[in-house]
N, C-alpha and C. Protein backbone atom coordinates (compact mmCIF):
# COMPACT_ATOMS: atom_id res chain seq x y z
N UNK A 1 13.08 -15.11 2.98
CA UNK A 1 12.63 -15.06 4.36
C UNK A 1 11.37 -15.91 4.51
N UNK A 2 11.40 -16.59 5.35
CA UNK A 2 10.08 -17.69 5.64
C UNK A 2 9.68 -16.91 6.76
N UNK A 3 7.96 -17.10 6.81
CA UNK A 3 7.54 -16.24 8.19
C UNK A 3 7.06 -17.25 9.14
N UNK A 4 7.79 -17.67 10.15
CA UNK A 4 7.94 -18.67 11.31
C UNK A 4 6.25 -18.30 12.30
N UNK A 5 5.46 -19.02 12.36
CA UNK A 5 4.47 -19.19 13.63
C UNK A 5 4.72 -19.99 14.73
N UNK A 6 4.26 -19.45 15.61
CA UNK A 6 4.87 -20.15 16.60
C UNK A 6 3.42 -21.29 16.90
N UNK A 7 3.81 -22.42 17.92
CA UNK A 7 3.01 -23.72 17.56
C UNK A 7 1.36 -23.48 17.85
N UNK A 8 0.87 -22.64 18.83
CA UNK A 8 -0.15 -22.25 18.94
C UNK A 8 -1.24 -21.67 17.73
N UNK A 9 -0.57 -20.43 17.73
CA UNK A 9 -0.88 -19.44 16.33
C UNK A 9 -1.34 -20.39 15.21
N UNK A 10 0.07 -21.60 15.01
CA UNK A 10 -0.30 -22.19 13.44
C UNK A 10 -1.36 -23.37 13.80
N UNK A 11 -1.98 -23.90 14.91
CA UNK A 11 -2.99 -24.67 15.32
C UNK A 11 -4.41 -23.79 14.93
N UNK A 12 -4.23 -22.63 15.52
CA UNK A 12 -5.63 -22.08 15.08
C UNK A 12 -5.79 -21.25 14.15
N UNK A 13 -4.86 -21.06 13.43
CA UNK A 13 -5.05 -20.84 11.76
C UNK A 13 -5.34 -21.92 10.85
N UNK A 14 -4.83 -23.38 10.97
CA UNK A 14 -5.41 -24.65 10.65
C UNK A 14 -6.68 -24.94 11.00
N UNK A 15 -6.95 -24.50 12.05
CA UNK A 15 -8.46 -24.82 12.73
C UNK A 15 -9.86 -23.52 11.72
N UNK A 16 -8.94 -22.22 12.06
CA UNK A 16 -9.83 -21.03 10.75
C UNK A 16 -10.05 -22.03 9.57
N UNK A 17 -8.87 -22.16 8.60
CA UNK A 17 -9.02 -22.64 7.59
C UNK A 17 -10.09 -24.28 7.09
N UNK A 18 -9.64 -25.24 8.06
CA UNK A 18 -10.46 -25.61 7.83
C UNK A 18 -12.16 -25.25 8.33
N UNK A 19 -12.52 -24.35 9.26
CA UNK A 19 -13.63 -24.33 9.56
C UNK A 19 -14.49 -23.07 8.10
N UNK A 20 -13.42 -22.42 7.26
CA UNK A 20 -13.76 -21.75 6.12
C UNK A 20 -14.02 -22.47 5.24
N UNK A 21 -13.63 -23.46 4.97
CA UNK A 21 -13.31 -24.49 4.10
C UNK A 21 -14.92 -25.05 4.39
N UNK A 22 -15.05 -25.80 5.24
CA UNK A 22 -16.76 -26.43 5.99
C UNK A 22 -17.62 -25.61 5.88
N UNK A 23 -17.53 -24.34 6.18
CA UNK A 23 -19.18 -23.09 6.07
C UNK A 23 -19.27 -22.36 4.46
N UNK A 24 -18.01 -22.06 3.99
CA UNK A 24 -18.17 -21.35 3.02
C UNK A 24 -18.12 -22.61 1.66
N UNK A 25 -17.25 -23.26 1.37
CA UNK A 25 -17.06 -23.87 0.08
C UNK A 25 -17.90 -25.52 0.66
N UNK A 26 -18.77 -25.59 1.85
CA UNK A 26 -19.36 -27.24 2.11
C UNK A 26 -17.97 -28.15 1.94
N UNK A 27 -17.19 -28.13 2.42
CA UNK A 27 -16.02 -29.13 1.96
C UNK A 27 -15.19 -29.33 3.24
N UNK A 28 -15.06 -30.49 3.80
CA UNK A 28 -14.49 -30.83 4.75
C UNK A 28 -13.08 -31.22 4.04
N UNK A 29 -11.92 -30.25 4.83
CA UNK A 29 -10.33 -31.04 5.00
C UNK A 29 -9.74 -31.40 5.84
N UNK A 30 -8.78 -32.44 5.95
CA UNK A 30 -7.99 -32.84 7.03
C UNK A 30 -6.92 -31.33 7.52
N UNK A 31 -6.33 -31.56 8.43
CA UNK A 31 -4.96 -31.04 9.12
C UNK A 31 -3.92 -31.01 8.23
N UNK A 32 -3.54 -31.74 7.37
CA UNK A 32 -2.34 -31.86 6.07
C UNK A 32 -2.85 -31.11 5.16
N UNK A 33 -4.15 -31.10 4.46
CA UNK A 33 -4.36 -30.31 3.95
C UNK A 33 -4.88 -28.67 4.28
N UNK A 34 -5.00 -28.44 4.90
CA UNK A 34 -5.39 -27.26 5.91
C UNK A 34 -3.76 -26.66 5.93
N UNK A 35 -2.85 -27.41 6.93
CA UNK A 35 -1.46 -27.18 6.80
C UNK A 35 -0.98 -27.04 6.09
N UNK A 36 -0.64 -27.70 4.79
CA UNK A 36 -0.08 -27.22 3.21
C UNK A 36 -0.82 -26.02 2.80
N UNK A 37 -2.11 -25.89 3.02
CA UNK A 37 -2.31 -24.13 2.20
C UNK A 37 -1.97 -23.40 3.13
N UNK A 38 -2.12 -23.15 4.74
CA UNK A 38 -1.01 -22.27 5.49
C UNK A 38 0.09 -22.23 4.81
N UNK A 39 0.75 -23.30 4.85
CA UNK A 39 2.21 -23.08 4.28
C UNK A 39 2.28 -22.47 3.11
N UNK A 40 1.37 -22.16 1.85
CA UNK A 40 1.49 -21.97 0.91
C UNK A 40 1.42 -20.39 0.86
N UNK A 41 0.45 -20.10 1.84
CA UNK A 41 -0.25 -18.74 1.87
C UNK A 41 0.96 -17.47 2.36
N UNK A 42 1.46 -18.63 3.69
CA UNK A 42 2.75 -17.67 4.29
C UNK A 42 4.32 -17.38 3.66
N UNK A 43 4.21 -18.50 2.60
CA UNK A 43 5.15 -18.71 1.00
C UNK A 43 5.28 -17.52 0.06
N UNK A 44 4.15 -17.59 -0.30
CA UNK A 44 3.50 -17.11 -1.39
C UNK A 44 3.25 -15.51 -1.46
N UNK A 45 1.99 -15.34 -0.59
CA UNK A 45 1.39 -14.53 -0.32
C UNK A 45 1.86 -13.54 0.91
N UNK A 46 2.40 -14.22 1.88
CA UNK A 46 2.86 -13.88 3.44
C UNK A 46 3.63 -12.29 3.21
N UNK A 47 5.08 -12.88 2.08
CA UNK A 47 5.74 -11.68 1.98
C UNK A 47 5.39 -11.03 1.16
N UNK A 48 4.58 -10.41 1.08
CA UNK A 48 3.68 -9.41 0.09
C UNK A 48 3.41 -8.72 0.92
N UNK A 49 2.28 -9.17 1.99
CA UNK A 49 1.88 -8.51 3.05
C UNK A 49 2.54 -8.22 3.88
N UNK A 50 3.60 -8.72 4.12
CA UNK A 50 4.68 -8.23 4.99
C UNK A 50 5.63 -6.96 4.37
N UNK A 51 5.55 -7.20 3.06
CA UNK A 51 6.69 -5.92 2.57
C UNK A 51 5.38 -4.88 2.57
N UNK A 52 3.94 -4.55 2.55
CA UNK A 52 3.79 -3.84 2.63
C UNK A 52 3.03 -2.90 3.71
N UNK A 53 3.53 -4.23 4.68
CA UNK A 53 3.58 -3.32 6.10
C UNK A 53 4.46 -2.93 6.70
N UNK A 54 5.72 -3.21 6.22
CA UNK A 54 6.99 -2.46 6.23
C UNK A 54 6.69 -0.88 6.05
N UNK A 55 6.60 -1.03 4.33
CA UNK A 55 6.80 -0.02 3.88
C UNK A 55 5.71 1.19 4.13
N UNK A 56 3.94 0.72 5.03
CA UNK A 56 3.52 1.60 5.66
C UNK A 56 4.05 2.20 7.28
N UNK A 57 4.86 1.14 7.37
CA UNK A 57 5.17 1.61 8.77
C UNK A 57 6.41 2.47 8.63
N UNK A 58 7.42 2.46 7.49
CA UNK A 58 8.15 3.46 6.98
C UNK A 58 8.13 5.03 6.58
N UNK A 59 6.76 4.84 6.39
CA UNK A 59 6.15 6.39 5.55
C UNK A 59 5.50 6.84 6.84
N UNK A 60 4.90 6.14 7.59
CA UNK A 60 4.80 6.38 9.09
C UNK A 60 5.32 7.28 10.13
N UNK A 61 7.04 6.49 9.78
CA UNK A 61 7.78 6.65 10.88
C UNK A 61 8.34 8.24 9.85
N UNK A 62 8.35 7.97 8.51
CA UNK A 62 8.88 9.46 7.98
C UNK A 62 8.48 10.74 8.16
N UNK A 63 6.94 10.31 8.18
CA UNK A 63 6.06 11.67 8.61
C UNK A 63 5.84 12.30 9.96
N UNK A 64 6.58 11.15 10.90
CA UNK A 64 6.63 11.27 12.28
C UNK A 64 8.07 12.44 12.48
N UNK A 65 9.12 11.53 11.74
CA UNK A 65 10.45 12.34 11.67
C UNK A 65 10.44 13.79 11.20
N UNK A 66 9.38 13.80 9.98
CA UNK A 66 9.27 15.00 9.42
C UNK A 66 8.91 16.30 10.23
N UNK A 67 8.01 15.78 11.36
CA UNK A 67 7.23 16.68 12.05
C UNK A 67 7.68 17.05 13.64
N UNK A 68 8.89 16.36 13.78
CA UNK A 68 9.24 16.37 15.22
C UNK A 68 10.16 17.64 15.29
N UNK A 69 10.43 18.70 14.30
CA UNK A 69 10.67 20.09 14.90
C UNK A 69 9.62 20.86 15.28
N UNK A 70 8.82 20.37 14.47
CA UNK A 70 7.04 21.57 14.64
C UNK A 70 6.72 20.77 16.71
N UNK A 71 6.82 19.16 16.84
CA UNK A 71 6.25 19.03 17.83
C UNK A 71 7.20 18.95 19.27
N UNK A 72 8.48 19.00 18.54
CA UNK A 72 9.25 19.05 19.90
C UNK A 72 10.47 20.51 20.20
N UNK A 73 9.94 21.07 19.57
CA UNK A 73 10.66 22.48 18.88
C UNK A 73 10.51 23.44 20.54
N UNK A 74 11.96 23.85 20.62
CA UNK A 74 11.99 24.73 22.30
C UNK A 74 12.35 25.98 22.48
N UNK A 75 11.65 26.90 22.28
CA UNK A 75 12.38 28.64 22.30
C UNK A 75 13.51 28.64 22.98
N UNK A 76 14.71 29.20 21.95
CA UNK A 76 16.01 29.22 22.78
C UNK A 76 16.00 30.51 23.47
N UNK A 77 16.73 30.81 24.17
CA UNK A 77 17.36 31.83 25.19
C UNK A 77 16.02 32.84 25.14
N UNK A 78 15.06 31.59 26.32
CA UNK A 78 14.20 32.72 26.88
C UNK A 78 14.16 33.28 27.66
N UNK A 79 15.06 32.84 28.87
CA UNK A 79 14.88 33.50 30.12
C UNK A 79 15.07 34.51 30.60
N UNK A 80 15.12 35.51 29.79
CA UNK A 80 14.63 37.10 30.43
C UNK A 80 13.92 37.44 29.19
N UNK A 81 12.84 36.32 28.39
CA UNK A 81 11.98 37.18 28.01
C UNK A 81 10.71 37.05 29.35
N UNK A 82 10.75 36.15 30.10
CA UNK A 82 9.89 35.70 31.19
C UNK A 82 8.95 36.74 31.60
């Protein structure tokens, strides 16, 4: 799975990177190079972080499932305890 940006997004993640690149390491890069470590990062690294926001949003949604008798739970046949 490749993780697709759309054309905006990947302009000013090129623009972050190189402006990290200039304050933190003194080192000016072009756009190609700026662009190849995006690409590398969302390669590489991307689905890492993506599988493990899956898998928090899984344990999430389990503990949600787990708990929806306690929160949506309805006394049956009350109406003549009224």
């Amino acid at each position: 799975m490749t993780i697709e940006l759309e054309r905006r997004r990947r302009d000013r993640l090129i623009a972050s990177i190189k402006q990290y690149f200039a304050e933190m390491l003194d080192q000016d890069i072009g756009d190609l190079k700026a662009s190849l470590l995006l690409d590398f990062i969302l390669k590489e690294i991307g689905p890492a972080i993506y599988n493990s926001a899956v898998a928090d949003a899984q344990a999430r949604i389990s503990e949600m499932v787990s708990e929806l008798d306690a929160t949506c739970y309805e006394p049956e046949e009350g109406y003549w305890k009224r």
